[in-house]
PDB file of N, CA and C in Angstrom:
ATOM      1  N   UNK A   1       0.832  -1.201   0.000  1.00  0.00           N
ATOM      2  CA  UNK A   1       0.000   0.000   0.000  1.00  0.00           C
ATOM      3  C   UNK A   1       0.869   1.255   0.000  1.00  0.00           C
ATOM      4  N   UNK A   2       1.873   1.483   0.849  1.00  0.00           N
ATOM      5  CA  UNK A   2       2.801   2.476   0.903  1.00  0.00           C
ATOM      6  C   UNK A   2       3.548   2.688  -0.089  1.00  0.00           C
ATOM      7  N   UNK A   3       3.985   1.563  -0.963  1.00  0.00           N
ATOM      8  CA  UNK A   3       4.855   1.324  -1.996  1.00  0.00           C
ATOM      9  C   UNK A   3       3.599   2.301  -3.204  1.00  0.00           C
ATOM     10  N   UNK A   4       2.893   2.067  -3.425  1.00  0.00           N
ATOM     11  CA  UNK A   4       2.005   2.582  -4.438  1.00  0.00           C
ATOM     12  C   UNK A   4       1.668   3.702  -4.142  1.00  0.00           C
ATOM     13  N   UNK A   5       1.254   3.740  -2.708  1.00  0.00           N
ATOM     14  CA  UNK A   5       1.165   5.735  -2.402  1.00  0.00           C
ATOM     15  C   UNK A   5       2.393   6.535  -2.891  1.00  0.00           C
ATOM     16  N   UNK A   6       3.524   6.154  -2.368  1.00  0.00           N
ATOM     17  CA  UNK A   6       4.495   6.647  -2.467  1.00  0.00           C
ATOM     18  C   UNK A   6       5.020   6.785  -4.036  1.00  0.00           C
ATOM     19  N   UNK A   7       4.558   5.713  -4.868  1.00  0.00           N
ATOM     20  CA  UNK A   7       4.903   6.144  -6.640  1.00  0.00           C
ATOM     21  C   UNK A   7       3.728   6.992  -7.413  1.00  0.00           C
ATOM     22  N   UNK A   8       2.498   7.101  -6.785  1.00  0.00           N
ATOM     23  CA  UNK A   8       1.596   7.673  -7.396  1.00  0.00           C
ATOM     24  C   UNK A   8       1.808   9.103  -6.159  1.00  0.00           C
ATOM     25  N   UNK A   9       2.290   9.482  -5.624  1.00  0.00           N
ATOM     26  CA  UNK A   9       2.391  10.784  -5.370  1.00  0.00           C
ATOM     27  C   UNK A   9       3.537  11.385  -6.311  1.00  0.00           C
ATOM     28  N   UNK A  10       4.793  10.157  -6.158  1.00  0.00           N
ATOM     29  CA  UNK A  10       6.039  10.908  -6.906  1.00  0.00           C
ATOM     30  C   UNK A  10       5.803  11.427  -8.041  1.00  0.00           C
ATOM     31  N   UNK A  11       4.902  10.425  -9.143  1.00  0.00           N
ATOM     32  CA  UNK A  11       4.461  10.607 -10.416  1.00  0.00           C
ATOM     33  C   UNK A  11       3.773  11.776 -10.391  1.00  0.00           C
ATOM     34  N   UNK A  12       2.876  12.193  -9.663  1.00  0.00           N
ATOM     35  CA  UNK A  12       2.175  13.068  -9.720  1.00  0.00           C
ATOM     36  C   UNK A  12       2.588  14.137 -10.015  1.00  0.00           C
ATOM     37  N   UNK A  13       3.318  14.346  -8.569  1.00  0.00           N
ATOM     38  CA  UNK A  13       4.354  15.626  -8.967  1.00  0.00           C
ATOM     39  C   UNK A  13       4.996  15.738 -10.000  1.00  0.00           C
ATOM     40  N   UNK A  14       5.841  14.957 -10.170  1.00  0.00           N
ATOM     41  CA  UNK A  14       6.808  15.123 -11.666  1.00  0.00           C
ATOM     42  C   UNK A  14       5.597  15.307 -12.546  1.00  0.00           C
ATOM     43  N   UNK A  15       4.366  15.158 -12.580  1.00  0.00           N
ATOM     44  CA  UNK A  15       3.210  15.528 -13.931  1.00  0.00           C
ATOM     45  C   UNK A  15       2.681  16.899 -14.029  1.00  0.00           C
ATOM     46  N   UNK A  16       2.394  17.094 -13.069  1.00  0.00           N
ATOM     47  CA  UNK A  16       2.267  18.769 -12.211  1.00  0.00           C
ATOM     48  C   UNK A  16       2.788  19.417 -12.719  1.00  0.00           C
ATOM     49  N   UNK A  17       4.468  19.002 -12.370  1.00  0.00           N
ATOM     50  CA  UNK A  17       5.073  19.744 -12.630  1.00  0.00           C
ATOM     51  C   UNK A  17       5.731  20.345 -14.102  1.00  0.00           C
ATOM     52  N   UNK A  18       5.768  18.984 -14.629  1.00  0.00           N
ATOM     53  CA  UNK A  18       5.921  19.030 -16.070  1.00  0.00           C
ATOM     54  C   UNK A  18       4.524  19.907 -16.815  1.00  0.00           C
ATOM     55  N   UNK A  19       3.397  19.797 -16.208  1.00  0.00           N
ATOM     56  CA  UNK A  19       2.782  20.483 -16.942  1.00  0.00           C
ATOM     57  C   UNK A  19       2.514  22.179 -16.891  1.00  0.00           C
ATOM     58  N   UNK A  20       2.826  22.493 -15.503  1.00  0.00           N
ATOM     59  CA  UNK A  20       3.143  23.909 -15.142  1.00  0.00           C
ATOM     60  C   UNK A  20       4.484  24.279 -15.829  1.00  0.00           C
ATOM     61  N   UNK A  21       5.318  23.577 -16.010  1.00  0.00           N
ATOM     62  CA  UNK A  21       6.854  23.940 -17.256  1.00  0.00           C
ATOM     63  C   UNK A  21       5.947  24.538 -18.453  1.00  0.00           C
ATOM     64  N   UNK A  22       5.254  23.507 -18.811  1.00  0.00           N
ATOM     65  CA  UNK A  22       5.113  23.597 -20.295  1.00  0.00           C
ATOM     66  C   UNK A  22       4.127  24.480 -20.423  1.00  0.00           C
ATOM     67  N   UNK A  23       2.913  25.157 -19.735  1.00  0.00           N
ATOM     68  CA  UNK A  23       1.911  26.089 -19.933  1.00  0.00           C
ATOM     69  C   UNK A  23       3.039  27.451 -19.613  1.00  0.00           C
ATOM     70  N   UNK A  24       4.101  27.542 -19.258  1.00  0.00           N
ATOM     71  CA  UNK A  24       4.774  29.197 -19.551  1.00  0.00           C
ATOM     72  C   UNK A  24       4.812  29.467 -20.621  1.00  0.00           C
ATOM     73  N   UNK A  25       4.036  31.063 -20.787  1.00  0.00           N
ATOM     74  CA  UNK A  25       4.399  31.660 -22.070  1.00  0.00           C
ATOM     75  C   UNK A  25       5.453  31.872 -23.291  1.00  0.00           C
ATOM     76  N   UNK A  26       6.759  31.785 -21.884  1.00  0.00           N
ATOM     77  CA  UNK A  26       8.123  32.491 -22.197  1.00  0.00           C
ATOM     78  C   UNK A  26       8.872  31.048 -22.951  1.00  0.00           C
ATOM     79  N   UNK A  27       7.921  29.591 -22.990  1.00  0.00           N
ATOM     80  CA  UNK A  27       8.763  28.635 -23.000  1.00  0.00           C
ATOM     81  C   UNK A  27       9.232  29.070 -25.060  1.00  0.00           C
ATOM     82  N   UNK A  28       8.380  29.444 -25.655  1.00  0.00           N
ATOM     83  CA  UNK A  28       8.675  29.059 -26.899  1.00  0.00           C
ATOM     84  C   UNK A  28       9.169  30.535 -27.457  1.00  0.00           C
ATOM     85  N   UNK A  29       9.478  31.417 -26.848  1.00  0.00           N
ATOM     86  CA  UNK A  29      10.062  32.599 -27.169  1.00  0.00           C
ATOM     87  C   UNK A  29      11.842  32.847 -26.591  1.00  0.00           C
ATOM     88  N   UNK A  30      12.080  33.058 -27.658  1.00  0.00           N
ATOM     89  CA  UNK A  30      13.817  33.321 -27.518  1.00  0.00           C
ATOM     90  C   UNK A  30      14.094  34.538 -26.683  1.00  0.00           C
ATOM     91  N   UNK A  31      13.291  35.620 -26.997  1.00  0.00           N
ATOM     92  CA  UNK A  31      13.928  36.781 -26.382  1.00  0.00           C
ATOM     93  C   UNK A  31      13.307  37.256 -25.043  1.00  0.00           C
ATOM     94  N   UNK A  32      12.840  36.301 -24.720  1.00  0.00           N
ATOM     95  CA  UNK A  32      12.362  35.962 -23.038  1.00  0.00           C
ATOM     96  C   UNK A  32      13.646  35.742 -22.286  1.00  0.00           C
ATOM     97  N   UNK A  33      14.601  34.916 -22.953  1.00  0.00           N
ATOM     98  CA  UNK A  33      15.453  34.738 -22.468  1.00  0.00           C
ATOM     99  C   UNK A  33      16.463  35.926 -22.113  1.00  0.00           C
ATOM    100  N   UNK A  34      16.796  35.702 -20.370  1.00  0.00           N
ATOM    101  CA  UNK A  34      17.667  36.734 -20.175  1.00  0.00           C
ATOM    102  C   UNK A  34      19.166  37.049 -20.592  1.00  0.00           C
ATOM    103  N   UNK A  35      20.373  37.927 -20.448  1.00  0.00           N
ATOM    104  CA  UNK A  35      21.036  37.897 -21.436  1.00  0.00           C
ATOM    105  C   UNK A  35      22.154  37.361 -20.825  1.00  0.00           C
ATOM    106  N   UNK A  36      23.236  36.454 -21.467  1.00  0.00           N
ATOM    107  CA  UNK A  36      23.689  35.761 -20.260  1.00  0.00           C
ATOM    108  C   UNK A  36      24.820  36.299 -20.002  1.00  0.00           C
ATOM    109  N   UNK A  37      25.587  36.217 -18.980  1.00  0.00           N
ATOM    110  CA  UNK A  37      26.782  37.257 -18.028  1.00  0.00           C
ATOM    111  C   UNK A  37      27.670  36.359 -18.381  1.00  0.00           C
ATOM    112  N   UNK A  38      28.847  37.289 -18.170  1.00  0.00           N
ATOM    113  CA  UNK A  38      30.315  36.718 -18.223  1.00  0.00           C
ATOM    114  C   UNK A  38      30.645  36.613 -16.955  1.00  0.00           C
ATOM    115  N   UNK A  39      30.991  35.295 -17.187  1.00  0.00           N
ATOM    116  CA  UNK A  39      31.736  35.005 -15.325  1.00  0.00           C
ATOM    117  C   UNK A  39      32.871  35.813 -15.276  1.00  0.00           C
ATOM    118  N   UNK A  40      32.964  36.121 -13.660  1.00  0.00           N
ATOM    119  CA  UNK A  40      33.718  36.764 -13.359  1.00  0.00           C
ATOM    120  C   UNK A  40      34.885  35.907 -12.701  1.00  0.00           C
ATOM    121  N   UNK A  41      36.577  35.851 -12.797  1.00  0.00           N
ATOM    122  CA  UNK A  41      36.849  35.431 -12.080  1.00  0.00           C
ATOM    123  C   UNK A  41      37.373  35.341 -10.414  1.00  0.00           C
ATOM    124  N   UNK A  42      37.368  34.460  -9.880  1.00  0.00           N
ATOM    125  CA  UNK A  42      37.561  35.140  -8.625  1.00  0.00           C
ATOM    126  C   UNK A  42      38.995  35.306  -8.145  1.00  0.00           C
ATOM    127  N   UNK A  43      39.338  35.656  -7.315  1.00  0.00           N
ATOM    128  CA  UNK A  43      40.993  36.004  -6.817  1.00  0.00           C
ATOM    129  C   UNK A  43      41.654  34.466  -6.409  1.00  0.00           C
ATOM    130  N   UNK A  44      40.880  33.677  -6.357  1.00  0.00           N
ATOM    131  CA  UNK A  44      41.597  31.986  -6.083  1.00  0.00           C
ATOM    132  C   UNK A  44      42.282  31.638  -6.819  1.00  0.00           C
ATOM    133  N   UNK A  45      43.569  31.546  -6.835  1.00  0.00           N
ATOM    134  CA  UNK A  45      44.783  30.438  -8.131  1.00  0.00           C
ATOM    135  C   UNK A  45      45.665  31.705  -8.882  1.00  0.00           C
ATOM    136  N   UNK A  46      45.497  32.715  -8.295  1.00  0.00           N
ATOM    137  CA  UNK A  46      46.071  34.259  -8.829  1.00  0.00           C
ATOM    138  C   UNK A  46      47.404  34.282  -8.891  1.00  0.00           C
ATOM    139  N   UNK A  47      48.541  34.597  -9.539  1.00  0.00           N
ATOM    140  CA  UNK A  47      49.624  34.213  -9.539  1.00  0.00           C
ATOM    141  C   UNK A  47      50.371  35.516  -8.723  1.00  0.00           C
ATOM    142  N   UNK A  48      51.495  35.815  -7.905  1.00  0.00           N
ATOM    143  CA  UNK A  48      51.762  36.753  -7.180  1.00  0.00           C
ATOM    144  C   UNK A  48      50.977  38.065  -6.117  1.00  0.00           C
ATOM    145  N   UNK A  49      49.589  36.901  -5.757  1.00  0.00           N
ATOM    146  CA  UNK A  49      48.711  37.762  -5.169  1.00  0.00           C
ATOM    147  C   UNK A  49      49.007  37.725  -3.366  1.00  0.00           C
TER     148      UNK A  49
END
């Protein structure tokens, strides 16, 4: 009984959720997308620091 609660909740969610992904507007538009940054590096492995 637990065994089956426990896969029909997991499933669930992962369905939920997959379907709240896929109803965003922004999914099939490119320039939704934000613009992406240049990493910065950090001061770790710096040579004469």
């Amino acid at each position: 009984m637990i065994d089956n609660l426990s896969l029909a909740l997991t499933h669930g969610l992962m369905l939920l959720a997959a379907f709240l992904l896929l109803r965003r507007p922004d999914l099939d538009r490119e320039d939704a997308a934000p613009p992406e940054r240049k990493k910065k590096r950090s001061g770790w492995g710096k040579r004469g620091a």
